[in-house]
N, C-alpha and C. Protein backbone atom coordinates (compact mmCIF):
# COMPACT_ATOMS: atom_id res chain seq x y z
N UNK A 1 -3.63 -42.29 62.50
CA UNK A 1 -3.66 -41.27 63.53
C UNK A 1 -2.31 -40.57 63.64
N UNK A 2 -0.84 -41.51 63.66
CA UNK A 2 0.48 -40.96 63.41
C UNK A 2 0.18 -39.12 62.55
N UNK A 3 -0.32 -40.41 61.12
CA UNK A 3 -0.26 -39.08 60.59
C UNK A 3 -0.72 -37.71 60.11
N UNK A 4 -2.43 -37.94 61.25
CA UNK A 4 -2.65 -36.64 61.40
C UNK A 4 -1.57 -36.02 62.77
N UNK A 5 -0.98 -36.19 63.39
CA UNK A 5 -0.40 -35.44 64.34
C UNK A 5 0.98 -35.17 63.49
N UNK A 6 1.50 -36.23 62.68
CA UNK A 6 2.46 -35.38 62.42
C UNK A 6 2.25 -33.85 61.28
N UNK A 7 1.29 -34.06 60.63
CA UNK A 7 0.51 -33.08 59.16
C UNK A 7 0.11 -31.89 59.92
N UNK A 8 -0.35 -32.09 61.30
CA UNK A 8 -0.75 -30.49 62.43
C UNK A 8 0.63 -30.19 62.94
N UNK A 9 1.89 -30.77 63.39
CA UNK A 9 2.46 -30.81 64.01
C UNK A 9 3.63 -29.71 62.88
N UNK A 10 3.11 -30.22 61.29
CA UNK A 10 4.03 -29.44 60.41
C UNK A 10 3.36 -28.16 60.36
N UNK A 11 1.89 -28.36 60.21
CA UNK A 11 1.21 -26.50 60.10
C UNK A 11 1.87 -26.28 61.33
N UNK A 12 1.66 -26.67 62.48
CA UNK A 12 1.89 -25.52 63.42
C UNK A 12 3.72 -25.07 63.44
N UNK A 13 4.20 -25.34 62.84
CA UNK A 13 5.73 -25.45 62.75
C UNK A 13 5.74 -24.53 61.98
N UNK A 14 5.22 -24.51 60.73
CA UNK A 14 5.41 -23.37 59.70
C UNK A 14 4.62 -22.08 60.01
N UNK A 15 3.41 -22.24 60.63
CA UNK A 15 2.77 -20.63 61.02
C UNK A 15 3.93 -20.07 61.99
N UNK A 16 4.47 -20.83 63.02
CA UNK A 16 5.54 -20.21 63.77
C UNK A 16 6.71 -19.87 63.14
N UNK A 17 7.23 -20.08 61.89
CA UNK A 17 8.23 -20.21 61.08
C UNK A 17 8.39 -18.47 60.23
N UNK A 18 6.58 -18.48 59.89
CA UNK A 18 6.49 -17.35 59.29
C UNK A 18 6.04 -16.39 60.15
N UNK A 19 5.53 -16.50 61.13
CA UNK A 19 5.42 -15.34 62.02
C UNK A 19 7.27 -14.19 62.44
N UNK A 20 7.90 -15.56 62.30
CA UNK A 20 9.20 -14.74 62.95
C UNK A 20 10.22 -14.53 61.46
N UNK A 21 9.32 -14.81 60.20
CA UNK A 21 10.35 -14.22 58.64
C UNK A 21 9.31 -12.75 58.55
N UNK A 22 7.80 -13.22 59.11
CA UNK A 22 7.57 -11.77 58.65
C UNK A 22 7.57 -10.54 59.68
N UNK A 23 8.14 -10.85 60.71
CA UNK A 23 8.35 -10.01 61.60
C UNK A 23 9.09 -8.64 61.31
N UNK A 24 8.33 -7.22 61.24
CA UNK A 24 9.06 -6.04 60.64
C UNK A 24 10.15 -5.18 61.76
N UNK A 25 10.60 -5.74 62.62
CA UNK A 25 11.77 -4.98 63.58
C UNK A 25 13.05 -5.01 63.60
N UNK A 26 13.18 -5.76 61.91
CA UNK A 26 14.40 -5.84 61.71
C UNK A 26 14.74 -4.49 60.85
N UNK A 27 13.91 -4.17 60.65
CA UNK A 27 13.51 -2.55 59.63
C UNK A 27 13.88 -1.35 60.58
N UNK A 28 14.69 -0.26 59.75
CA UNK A 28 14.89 0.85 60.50
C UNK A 28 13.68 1.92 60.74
N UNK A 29 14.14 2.14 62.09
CA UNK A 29 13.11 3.52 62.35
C UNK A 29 13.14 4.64 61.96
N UNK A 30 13.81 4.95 61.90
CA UNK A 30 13.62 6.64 61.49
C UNK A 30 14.35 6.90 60.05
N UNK A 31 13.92 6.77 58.56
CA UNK A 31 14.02 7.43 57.42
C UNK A 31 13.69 8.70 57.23
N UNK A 32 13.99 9.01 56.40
CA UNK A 32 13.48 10.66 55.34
C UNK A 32 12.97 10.39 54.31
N UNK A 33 11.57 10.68 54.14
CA UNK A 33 10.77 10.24 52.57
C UNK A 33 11.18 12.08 52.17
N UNK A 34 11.17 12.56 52.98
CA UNK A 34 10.18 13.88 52.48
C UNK A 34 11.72 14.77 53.54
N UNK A 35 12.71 16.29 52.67
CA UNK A 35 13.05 16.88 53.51
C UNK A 35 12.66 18.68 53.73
N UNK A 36 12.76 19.05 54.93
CA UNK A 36 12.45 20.23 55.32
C UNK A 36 13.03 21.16 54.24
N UNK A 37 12.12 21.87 53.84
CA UNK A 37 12.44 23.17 52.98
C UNK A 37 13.32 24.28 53.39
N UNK A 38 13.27 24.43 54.66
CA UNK A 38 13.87 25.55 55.10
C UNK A 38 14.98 25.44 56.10
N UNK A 39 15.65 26.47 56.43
CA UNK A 39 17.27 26.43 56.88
C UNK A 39 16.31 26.17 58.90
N UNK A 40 16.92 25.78 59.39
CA UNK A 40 16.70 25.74 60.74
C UNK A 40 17.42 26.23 61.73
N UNK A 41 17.36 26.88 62.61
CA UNK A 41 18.34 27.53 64.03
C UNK A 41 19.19 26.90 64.61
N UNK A 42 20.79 27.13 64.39
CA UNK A 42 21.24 26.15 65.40
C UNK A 42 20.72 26.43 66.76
N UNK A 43 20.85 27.25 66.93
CA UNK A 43 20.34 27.29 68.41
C UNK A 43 18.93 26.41 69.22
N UNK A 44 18.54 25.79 68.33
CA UNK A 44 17.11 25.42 68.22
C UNK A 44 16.76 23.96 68.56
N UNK A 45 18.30 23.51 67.70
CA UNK A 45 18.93 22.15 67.42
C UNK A 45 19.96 22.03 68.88
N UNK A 46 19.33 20.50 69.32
CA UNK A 46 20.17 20.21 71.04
C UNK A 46 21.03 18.82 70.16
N UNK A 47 20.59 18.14 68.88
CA UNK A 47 21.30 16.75 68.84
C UNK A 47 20.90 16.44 66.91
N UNK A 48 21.60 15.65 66.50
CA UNK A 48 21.38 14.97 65.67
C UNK A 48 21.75 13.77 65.14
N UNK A 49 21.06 12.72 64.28
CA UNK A 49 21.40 11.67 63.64
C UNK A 49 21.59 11.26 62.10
N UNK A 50 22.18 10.49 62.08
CA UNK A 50 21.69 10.15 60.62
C UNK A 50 21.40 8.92 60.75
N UNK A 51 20.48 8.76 59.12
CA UNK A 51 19.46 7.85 59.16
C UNK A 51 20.12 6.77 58.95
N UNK A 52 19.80 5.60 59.13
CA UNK A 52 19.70 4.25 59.15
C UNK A 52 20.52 4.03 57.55
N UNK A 53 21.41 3.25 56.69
CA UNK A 53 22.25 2.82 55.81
C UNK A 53 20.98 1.91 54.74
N UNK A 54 20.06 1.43 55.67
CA UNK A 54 18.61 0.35 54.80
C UNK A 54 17.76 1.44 54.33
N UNK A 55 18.11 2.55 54.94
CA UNK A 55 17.08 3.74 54.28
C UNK A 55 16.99 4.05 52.73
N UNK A 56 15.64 4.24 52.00
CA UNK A 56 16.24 4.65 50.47
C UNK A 56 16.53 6.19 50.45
N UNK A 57 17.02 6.90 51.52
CA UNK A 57 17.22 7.81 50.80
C UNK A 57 18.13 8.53 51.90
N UNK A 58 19.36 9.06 52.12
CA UNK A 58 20.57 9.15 53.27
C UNK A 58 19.69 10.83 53.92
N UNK A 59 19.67 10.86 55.33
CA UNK A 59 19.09 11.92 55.51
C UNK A 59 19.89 12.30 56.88
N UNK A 60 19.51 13.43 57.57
CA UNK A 60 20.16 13.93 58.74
C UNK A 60 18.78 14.34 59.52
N UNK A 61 18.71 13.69 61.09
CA UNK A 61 17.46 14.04 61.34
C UNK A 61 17.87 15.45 62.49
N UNK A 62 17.14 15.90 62.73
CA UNK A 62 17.74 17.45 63.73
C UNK A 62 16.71 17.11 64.95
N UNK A 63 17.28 17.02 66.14
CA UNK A 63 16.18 16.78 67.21
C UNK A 63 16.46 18.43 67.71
N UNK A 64 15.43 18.72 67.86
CA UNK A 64 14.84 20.51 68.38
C UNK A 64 15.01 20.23 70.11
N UNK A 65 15.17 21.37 70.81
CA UNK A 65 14.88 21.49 71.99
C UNK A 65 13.87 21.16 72.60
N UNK A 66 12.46 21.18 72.01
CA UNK A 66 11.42 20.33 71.62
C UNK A 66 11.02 19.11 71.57
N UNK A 67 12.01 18.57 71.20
CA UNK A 67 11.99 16.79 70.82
C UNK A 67 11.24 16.87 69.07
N UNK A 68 11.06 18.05 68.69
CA UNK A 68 10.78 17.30 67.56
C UNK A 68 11.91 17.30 66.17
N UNK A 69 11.20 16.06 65.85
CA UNK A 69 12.51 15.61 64.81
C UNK A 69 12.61 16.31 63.59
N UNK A 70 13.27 16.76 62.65
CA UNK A 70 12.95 17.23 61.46
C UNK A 70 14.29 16.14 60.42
N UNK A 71 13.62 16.12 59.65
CA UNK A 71 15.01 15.53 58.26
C UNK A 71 15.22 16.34 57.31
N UNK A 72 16.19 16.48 57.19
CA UNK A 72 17.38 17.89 56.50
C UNK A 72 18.30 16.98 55.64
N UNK A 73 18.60 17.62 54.28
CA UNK A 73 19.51 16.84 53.85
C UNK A 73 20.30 16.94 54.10
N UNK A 74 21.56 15.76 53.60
CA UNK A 74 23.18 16.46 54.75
C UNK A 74 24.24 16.87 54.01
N UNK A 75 23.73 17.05 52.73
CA UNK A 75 25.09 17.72 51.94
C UNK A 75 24.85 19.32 51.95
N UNK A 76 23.85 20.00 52.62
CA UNK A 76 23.27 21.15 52.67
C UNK A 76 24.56 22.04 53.48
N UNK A 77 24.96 23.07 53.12
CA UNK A 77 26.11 24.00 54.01
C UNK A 77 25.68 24.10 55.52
N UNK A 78 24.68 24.35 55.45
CA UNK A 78 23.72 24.93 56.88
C UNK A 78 23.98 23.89 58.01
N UNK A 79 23.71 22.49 57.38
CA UNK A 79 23.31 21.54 58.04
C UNK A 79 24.64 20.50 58.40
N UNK A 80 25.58 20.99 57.30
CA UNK A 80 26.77 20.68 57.93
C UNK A 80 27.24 21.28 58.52
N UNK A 81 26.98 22.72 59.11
CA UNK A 81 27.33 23.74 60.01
C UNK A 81 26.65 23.29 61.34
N UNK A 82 25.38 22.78 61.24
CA UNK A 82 25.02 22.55 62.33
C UNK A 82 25.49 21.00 62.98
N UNK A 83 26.07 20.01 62.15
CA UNK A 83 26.52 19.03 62.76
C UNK A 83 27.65 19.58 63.27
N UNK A 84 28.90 20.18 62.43
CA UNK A 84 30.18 20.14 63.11
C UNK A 84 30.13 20.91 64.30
N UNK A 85 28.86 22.18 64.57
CA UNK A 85 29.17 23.05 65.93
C UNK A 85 28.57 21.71 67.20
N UNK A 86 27.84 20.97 66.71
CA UNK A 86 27.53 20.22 67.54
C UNK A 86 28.12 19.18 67.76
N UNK A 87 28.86 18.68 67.24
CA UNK A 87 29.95 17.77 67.27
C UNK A 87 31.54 18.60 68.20
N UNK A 88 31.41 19.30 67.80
CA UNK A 88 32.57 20.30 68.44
C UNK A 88 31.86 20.79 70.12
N UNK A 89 30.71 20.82 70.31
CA UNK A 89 30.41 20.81 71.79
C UNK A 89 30.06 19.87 72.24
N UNK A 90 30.45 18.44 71.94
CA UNK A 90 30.28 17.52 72.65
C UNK A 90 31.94 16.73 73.36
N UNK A 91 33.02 17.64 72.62
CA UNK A 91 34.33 17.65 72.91
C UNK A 91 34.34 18.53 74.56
């Protein structure tokens, strides 16, 4: 009898074991698979980020007045125009 309680006592040890290795929130949120084709407004643009370092692919996301997000690449002239004016009005 020992050793059915200890043989359940190991499953239930290991389902809890792997519930918290396969847990995905250690994963970043917001990547760029895919970036916007076209130049965007600064004026349009209230904030931006860049993506997460676990990302495969380095991106700049543009949050709109809107809230919506777009991903821009960031070696783009435009888009480094639009970080530094926005970086410069947060001085």
């Amino acid at each position: 009898m020992k050793t059915a309680h200890i043989l359940l006592l190991c499953i239930l040890g290991a389902a809890l074991v792997s519930t918290v290795v396969c847990d995905n929130s250690s994963n970043p949120d917001d990547c760029c698979f895919k970036f916007y084709p076209r130049r965007v407004k600064k004026a349009l643009v209230k904030e931006y980020f860049m993506t997460d370092h676990r990302c495969p692919r380095t991106g700049v996301i543009l949050v709109t007045q809107k809230s919506r997000r777009i991903c821009v690449e960031p070696s783009l002239s435009w888009v480094e125009g639009i970080m530094k004016t926005l970086d410069e009005r947060t001085f």
